[in-house]
C-alpha atoms as a PDB file:
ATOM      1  CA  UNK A   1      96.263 111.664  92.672  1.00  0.00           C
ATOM      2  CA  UNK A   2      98.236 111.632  96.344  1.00  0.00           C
ATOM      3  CA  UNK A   3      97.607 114.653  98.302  1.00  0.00           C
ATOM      4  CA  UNK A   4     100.920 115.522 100.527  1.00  0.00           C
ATOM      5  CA  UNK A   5      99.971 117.109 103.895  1.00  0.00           C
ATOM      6  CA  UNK A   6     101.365 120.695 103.038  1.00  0.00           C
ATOM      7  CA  UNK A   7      99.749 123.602 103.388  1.00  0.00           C
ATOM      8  CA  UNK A   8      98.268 124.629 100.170  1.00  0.00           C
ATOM      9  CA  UNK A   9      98.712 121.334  98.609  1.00  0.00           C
ATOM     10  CA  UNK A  10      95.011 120.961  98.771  1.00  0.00           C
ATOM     11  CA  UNK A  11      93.269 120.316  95.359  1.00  0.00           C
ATOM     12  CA  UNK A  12      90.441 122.514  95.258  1.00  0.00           C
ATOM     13  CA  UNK A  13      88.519 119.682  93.047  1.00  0.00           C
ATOM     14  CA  UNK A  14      88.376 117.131  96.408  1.00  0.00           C
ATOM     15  CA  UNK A  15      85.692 116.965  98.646  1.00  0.00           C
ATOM     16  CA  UNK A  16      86.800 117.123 101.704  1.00  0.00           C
ATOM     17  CA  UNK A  17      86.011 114.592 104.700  1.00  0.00           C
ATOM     18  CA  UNK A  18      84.531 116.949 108.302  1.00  0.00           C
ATOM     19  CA  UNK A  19      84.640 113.466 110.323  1.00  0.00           C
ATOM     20  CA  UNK A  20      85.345 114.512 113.906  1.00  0.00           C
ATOM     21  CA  UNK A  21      87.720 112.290 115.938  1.00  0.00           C
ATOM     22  CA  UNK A  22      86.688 109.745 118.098  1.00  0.00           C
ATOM     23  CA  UNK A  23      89.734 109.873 119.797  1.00  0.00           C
ATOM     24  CA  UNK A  24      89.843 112.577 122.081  1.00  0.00           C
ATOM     25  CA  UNK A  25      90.220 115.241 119.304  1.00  0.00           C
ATOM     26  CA  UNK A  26      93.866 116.785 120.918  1.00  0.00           C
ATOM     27  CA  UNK A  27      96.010 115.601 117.794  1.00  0.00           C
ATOM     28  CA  UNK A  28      93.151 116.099 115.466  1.00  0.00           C
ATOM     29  CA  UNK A  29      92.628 119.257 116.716  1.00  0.00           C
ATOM     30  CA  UNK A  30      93.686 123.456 115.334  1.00  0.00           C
ATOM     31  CA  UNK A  31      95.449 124.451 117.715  1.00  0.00           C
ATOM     32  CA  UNK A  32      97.363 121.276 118.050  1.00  0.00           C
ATOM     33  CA  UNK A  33      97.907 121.639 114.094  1.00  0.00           C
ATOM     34  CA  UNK A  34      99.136 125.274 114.275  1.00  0.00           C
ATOM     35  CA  UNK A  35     101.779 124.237 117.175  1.00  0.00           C
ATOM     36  CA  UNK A  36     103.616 121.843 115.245  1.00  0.00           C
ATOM     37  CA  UNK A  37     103.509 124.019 112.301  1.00  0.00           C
ATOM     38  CA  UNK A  38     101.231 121.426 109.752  1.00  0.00           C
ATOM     39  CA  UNK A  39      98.015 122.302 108.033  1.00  0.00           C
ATOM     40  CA  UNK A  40      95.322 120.948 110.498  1.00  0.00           C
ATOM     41  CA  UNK A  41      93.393 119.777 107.526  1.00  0.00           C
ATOM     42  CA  UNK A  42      93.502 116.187 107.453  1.00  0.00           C
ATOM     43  CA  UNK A  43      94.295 116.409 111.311  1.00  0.00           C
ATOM     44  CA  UNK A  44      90.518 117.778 111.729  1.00  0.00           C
ATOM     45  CA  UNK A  45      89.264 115.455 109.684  1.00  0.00           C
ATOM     46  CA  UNK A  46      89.599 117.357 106.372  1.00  0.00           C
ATOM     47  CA  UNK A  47      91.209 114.727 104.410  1.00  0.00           C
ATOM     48  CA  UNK A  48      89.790 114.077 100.639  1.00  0.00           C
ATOM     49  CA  UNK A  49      87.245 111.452 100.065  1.00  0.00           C
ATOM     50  CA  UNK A  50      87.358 108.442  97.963  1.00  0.00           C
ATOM     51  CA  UNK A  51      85.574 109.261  94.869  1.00  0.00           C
ATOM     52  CA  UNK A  52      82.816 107.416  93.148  1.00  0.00           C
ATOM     53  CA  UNK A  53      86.154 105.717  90.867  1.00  0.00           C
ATOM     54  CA  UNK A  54      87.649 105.290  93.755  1.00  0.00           C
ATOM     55  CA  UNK A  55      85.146 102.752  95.111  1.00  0.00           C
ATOM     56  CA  UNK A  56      84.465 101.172  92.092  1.00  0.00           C
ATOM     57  CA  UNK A  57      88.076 100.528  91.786  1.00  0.00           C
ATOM     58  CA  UNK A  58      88.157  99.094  95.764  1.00  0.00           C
ATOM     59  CA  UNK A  59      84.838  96.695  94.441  1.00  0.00           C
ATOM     60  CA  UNK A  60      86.388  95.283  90.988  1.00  0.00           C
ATOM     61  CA  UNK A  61      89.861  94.611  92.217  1.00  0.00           C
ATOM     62  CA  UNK A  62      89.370  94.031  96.292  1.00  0.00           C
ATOM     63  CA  UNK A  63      92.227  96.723  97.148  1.00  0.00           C
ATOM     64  CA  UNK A  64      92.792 100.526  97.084  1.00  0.00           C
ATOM     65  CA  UNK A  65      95.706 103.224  98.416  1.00  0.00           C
ATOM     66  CA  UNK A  66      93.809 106.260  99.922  1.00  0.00           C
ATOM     67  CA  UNK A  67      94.557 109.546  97.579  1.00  0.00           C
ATOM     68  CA  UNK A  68      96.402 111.113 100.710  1.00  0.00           C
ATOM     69  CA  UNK A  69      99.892 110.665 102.643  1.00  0.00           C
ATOM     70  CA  UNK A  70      99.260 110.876 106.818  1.00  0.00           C
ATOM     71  CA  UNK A  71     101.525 114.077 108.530  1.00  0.00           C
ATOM     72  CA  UNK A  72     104.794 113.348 108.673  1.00  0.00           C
ATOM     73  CA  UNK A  73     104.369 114.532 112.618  1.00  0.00           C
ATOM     74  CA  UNK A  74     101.408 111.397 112.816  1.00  0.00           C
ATOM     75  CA  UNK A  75     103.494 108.474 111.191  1.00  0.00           C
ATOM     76  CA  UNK A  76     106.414 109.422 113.620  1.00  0.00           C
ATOM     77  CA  UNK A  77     104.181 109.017 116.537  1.00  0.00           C
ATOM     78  CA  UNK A  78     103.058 105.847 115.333  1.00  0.00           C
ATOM     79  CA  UNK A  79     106.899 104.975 114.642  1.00  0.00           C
ATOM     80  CA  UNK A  80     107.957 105.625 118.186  1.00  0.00           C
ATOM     81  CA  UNK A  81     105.224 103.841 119.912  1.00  0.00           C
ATOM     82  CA  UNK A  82     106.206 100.252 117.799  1.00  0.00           C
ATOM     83  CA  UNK A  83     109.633 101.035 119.138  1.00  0.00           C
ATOM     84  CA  UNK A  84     108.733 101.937 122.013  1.00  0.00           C
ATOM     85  CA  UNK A  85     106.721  98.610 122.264  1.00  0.00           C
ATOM     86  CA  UNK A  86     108.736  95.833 120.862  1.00  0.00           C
ATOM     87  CA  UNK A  87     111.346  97.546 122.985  1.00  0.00           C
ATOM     88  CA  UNK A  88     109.160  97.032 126.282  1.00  0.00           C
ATOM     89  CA  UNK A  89     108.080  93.494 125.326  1.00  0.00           C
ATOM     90  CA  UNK A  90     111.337  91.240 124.249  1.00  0.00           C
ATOM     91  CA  UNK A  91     109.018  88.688 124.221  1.00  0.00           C
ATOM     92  CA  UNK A  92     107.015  89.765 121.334  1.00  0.00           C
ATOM     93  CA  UNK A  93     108.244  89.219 117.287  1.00  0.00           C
ATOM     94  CA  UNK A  94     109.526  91.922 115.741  1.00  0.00           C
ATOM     95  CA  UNK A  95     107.737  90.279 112.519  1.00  0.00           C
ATOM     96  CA  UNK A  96     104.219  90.385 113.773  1.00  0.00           C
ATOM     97  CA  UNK A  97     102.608  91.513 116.891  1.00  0.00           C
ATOM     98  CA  UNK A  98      99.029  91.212 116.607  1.00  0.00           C
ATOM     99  CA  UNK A  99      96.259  92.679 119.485  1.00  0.00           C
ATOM    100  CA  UNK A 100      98.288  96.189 119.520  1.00  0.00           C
ATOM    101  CA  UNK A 101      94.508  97.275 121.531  1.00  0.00           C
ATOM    102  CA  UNK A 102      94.742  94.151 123.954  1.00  0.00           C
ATOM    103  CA  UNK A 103      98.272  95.395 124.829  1.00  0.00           C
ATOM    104  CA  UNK A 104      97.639  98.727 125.220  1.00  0.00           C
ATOM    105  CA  UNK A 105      93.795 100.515 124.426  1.00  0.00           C
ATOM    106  CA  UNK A 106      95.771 103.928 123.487  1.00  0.00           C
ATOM    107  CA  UNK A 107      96.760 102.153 119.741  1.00  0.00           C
ATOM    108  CA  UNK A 108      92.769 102.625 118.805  1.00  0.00           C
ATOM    109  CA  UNK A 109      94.129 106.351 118.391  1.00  0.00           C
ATOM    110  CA  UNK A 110      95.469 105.198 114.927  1.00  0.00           C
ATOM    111  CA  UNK A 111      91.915 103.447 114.098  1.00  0.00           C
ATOM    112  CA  UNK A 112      90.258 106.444 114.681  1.00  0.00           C
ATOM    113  CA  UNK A 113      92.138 108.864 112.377  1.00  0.00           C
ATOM    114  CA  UNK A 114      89.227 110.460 110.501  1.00  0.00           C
ATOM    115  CA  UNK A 115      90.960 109.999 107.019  1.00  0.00           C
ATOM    116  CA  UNK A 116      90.458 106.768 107.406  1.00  0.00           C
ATOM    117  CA  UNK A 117      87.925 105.985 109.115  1.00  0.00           C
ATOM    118  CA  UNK A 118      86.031 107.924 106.570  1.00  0.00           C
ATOM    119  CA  UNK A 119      87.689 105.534 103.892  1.00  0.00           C
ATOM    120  CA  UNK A 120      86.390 102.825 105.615  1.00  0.00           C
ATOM    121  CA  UNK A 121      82.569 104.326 105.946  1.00  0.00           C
ATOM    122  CA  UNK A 122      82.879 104.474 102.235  1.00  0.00           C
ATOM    123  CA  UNK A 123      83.568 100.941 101.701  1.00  0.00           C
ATOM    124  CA  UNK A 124      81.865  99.231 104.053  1.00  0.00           C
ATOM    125  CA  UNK A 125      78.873 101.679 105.361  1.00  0.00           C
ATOM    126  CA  UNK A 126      78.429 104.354 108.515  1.00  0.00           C
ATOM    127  CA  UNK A 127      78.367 101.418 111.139  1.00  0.00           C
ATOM    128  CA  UNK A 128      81.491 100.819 111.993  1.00  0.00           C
ATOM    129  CA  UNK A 129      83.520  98.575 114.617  1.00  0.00           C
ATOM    130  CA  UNK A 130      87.224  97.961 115.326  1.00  0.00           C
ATOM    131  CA  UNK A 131      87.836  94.460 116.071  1.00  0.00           C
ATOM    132  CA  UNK A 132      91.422  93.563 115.110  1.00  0.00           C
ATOM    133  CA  UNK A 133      95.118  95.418 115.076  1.00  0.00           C
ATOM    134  CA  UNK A 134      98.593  94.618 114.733  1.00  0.00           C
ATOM    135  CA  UNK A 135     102.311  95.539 113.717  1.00  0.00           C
ATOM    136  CA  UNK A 136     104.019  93.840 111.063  1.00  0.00           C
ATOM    137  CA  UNK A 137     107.690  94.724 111.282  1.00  0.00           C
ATOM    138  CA  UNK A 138     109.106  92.605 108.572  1.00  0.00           C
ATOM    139  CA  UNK A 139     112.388  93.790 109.761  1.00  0.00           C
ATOM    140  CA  UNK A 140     115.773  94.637 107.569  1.00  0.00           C
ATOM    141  CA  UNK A 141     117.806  91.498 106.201  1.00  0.00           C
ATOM    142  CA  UNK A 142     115.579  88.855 107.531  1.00  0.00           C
ATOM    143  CA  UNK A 143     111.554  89.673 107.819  1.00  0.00           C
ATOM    144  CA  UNK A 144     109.785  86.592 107.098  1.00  0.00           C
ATOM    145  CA  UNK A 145     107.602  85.568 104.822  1.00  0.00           C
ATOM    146  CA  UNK A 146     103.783  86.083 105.031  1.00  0.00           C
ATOM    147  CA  UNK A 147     102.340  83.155 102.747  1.00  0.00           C
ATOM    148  CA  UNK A 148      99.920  83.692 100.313  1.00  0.00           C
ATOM    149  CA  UNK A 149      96.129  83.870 102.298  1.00  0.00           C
ATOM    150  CA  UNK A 150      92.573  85.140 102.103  1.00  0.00           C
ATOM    151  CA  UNK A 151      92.079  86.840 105.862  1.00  0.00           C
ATOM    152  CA  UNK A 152      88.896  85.454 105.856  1.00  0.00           C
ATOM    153  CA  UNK A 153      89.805  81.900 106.366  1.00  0.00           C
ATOM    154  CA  UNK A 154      90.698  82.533 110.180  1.00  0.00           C
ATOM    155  CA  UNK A 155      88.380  85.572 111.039  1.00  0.00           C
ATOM    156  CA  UNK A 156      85.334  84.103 113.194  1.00  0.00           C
ATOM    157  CA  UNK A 157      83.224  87.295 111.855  1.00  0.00           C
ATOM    158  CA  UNK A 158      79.779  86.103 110.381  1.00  0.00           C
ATOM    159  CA  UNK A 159      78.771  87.137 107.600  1.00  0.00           C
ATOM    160  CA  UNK A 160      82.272  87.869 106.355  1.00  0.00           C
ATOM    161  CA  UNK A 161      82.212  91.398 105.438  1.00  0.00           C
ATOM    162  CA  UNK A 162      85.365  93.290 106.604  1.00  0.00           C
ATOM    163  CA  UNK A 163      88.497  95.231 105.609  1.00  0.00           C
ATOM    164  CA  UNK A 164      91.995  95.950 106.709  1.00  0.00           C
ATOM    165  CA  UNK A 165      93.452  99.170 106.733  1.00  0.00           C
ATOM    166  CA  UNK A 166      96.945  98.835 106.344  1.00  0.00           C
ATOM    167  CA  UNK A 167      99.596 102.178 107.148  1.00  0.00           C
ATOM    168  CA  UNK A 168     102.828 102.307 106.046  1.00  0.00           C
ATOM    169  CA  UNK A 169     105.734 103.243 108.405  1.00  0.00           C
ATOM    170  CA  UNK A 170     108.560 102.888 106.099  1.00  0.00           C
ATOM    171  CA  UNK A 171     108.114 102.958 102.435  1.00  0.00           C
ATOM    172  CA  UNK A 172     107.119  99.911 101.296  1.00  0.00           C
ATOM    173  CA  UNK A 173     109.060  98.251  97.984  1.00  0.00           C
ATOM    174  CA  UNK A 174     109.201  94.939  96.462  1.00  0.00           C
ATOM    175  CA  UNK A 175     112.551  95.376  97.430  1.00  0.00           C
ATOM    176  CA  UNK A 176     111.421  94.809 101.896  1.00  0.00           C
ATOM    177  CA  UNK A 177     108.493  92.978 101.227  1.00  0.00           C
ATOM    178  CA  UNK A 178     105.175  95.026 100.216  1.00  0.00           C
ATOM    179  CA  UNK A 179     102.236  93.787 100.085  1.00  0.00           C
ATOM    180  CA  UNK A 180     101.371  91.682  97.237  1.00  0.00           C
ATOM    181  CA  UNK A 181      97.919  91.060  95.814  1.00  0.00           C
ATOM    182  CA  UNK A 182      95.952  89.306  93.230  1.00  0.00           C
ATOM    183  CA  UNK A 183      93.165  92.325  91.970  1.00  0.00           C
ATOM    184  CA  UNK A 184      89.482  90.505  91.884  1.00  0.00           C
ATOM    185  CA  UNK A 185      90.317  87.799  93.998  1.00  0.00           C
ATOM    186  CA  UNK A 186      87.877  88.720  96.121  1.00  0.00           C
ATOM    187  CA  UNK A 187      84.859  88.946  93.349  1.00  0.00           C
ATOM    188  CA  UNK A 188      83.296  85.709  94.522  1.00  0.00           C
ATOM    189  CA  UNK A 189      83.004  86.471  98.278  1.00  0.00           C
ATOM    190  CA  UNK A 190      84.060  82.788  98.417  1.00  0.00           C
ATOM    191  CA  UNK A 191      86.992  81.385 100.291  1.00  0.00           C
ATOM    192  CA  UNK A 192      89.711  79.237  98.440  1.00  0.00           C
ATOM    193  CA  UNK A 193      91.525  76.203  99.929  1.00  0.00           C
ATOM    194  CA  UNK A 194      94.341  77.012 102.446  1.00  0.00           C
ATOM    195  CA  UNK A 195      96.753  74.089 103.849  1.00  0.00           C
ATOM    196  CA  UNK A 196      99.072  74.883 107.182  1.00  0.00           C
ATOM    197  CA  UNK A 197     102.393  75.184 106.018  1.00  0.00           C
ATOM    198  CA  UNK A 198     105.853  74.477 107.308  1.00  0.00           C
ATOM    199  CA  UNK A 199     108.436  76.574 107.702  1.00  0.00           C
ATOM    200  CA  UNK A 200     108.525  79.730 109.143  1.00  0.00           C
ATOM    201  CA  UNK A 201     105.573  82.268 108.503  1.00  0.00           C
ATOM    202  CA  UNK A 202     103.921  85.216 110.033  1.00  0.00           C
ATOM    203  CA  UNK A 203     100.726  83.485 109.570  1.00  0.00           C
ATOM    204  CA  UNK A 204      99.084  79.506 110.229  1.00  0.00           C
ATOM    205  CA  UNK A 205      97.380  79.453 106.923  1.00  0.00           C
ATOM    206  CA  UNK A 206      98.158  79.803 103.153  1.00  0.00           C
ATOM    207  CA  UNK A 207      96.597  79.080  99.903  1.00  0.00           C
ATOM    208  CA  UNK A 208      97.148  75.668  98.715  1.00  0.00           C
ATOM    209  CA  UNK A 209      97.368  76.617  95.048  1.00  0.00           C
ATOM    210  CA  UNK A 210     100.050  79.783  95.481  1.00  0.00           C
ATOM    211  CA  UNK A 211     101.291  79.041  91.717  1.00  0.00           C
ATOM    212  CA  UNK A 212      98.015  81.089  90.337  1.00  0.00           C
ATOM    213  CA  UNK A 213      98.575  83.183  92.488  1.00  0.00           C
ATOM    214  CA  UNK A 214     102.159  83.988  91.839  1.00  0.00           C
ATOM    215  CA  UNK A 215     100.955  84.613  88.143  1.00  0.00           C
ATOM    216  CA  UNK A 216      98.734  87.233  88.808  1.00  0.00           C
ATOM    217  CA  UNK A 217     100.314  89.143  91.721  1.00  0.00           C
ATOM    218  CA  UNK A 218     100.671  92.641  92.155  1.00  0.00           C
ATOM    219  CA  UNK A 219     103.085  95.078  94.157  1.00  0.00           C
ATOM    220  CA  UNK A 220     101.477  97.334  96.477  1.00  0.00           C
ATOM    221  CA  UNK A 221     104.174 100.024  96.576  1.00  0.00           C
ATOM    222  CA  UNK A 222     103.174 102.694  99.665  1.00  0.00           C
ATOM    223  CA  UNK A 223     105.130 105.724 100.491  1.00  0.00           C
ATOM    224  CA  UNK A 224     105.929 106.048 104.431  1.00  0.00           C
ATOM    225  CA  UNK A 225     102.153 107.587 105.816  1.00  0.00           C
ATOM    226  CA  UNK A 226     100.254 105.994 102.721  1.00  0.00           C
ATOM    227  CA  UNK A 227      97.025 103.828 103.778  1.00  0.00           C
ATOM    228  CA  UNK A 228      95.947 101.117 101.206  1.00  0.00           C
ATOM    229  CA  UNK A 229      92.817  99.158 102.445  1.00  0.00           C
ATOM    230  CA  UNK A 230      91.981  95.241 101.297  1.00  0.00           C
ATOM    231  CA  UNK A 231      88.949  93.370 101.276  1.00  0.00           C
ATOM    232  CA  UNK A 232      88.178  90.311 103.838  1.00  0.00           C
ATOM    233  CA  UNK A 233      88.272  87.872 100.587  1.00  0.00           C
ATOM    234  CA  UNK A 234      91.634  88.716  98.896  1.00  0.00           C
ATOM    235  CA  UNK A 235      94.331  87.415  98.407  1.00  0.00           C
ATOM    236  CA  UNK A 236      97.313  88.963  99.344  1.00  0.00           C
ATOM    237  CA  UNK A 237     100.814  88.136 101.136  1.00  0.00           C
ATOM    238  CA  UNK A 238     104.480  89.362 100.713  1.00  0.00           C
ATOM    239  CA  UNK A 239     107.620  88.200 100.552  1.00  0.00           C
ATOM    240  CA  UNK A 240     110.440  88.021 102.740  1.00  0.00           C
ATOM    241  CA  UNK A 241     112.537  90.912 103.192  1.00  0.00           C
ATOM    242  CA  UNK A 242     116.362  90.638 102.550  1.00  0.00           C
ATOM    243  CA  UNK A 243     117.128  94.153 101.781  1.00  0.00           C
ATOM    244  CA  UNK A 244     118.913  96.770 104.305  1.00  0.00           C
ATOM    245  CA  UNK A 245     115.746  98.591 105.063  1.00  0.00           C
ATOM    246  CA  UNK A 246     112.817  97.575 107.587  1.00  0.00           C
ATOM    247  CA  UNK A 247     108.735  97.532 106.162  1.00  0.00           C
ATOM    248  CA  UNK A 248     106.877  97.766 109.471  1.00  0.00           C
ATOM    249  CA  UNK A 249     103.057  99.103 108.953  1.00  0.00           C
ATOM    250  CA  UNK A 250     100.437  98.747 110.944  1.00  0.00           C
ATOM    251  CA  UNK A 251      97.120  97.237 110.476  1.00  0.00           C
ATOM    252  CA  UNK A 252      93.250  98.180 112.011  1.00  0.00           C
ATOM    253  CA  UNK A 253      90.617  95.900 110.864  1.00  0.00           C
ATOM    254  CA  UNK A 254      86.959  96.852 110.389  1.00  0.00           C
ATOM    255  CA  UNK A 255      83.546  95.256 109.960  1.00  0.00           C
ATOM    256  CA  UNK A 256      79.946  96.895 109.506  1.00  0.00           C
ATOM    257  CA  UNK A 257      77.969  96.113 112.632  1.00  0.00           C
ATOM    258  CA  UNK A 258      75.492  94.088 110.157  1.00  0.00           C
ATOM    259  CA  UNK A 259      78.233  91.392 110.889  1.00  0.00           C
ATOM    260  CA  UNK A 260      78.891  90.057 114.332  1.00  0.00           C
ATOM    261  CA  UNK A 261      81.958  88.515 116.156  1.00  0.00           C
ATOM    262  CA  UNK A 262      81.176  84.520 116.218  1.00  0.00           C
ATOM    263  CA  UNK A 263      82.730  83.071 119.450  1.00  0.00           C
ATOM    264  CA  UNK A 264      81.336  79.802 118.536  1.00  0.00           C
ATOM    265  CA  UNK A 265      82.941  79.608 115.359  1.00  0.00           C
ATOM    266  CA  UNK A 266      86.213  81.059 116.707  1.00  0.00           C
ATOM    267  CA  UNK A 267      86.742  78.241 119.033  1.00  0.00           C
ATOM    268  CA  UNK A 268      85.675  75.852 116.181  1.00  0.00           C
ATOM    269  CA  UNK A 269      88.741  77.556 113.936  1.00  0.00           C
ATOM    270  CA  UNK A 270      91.082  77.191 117.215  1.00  0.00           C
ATOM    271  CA  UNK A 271      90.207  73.499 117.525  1.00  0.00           C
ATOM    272  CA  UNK A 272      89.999  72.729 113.738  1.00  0.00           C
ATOM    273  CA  UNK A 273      92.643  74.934 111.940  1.00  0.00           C
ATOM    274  CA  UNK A 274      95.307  75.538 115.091  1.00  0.00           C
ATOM    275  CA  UNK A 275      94.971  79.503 114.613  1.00  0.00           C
ATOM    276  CA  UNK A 276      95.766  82.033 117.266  1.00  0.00           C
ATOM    277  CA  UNK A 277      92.567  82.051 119.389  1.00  0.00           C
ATOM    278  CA  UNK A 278      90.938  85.399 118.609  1.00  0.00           C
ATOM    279  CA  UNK A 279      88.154  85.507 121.469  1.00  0.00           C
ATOM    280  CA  UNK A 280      89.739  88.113 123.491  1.00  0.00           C
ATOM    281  CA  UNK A 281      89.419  90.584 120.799  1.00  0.00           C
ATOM    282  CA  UNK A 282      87.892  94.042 122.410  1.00  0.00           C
ATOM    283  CA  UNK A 283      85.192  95.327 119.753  1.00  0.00           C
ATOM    284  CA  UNK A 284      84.984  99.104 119.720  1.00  0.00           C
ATOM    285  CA  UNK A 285      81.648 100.936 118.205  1.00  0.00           C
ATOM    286  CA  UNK A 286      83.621 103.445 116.136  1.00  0.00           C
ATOM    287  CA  UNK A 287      80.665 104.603 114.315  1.00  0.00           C
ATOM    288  CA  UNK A 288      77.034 104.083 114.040  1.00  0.00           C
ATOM    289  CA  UNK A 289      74.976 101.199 116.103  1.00  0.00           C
ATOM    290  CA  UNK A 290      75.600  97.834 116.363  1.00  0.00           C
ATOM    291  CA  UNK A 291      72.712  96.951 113.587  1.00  0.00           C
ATOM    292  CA  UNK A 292      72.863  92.870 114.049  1.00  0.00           C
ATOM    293  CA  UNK A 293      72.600  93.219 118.200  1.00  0.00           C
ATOM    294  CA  UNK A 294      75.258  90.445 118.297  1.00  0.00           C
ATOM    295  CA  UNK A 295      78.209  92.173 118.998  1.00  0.00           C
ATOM    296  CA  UNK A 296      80.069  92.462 122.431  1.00  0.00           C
ATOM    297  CA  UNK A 297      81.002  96.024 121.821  1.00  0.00           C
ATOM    298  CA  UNK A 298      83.022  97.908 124.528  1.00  0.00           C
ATOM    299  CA  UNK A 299      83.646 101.383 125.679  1.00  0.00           C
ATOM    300  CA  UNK A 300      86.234 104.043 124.142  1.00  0.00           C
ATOM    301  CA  UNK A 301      88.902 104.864 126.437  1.00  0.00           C
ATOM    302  CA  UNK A 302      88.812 108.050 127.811  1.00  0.00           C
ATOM    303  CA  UNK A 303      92.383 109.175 127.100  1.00  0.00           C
ATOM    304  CA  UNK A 304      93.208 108.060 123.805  1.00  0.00           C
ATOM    305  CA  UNK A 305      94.767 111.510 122.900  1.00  0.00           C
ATOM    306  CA  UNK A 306      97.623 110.825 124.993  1.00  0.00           C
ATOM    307  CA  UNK A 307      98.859 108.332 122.139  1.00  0.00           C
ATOM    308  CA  UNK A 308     100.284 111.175 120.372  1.00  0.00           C
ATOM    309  CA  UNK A 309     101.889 112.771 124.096  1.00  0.00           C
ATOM    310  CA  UNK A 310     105.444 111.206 122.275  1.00  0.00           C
ATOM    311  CA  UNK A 311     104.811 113.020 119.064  1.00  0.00           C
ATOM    312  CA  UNK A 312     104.298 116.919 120.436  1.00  0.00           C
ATOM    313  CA  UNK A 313     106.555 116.527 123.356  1.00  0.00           C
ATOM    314  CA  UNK A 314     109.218 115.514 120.726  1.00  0.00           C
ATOM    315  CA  UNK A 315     108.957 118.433 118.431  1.00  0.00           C
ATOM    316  CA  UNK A 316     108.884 120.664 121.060  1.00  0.00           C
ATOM    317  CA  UNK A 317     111.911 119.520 122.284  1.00  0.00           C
ATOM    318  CA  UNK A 318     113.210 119.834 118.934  1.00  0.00           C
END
């Protein structure tokens, strides 16, 4: 069942999520909510909660799209700050910018909407840290290619137990390049070979046997605002996109703070495997403690409500 943000397009059966936000609270906030006209609901944190199907569902098949759509007033803020970004930085790819937080620390706003976040507490338990964003743009007529991969082949995070949280911008088809995955993948917690291929990727890695995973693929198709979440151990890519319309989404990563943030191994993977070094990575204590005692965890900016400054001072305008 998808819930649309629309007043009175609640289902009285859901339980509903009372998560504050982490972020400041303006955009997630009633009075915020009644000024640009939307229910405040899943802006304060009431969005539904993954049921007990739900998460079995996320730990046979190693994926799952959240039962709710983001405001349309939320994804447009999101939208404008990407443009706004790869139109300030010429120098980035318009295919894949990863480190949105290392660019600028306001992007944690979008890891700290409490739909999600509450998705994520779910999954992978109530201590929770932010180590990892990005913006895939895959853009109209020729986004690239993102091989076939397991995301755990290049993460130094020890043990591996993490997920993505991946948001849709635009809708997202087989037609631009969804996401594509192979359901219980992931059931072994093991990693598969990966080779470094040639050509031109938005990734350094892929799966050495991609045949068996062709065969068992399947389409993640997301509506603009939907949220579908992956486990550390499957494996997923997409294709290229040669259609007329962009797929850009953006993507938080999580861990439970029983897993730690290996510098060690991530210079090993830099040294061994050629991947993007990672060590630079700001970890942010969403949630929780930091249970292992490992982790380099950082402060929350003070001002991350001014992420969504674009988004109100737009539809007032309007």
């Amino acid at each position: 069942m998808l819930v649309k943000v629309e007043v009175g397009a609640f289902s009285a059966d859901w339980q509903w999520s009372k998560r504050s936000c982490p972020c400041g609270q303006r955009f997630c906030s009633t009075e915020f909510a009644d000024s640009v006209e939307i229910s405040p609901r899943i802006l304060h944190g009431y969005a539904p909660m993954l049921t007990e199907s739900d998460i079995q569902k996320y730990r046979e098949e190693g994926q799952i799209v959240l039962p709710f759509c983001l405001p349309e007033e939320m994804v447009s803020c999101i939208e404008r700050r990407s443009d706004e970004l790869l139109q300030g930085h010429p120098e980035l790819s318009a295919d894949y910018v990863p480190g949105l937080v290392e660019i600028d620390e306001q992007w944690l706003a979008v890891g700290c909407i409490p739909g999600i976040l509450d998705a994520v507490e779910k999954l992978i338990g109530p201590d929770i840290i932010n180590w990892g964003s990005g913006l895939f743009g895959k853009p109209a007529n020729d986004g690239i290619e993102t091989p076939w991969h397991q995301d755990g082949e290049y993460w130094p995070i020890r043990p591996l137990a993490t997920c993505t949280a991946w948001i849709a911008i635009d809708d997202a088809t087989p037609e631009n390049g969804c996401l594509r995955v192979v359901p219980g993948s992931h059931m072994d917690q093991e990693l598969l070979p990966h080779i470094t291929p040639e050509g031109d990727y938005t990734l350094y890695r892929r799966l050495e046997d991609e045949a068996a995973a062709e065969e068992n693929a399947r389409d993640v198709v997301l509506e603009r605002g939907q949220v579908s979440i992956h486990d550390v151990f499957m494996v997923h890519g997409s294709r290229p996109n040669a259609s007329s319309k962009s797929r850009r989404g953006i993507a938080f990563r999580f861990m439970p703070t029983t897993s730690h943030f290996d510098y060690d191994l991530n210079d090993k993977l830099v040294r061994d495997l050629g991947v993007p070094d990672l060590g630079h990575r700001k970890l942010f204590l969403l949630s929780g403690t930091d249970r292992c005692g490992k982790n380099r965890t950082v402060e929350l900016p003070e001002d991350l409500e001014r992420f969504w400054d674009i988004g109100s001072a737009s539809i007032a305008a309007e």
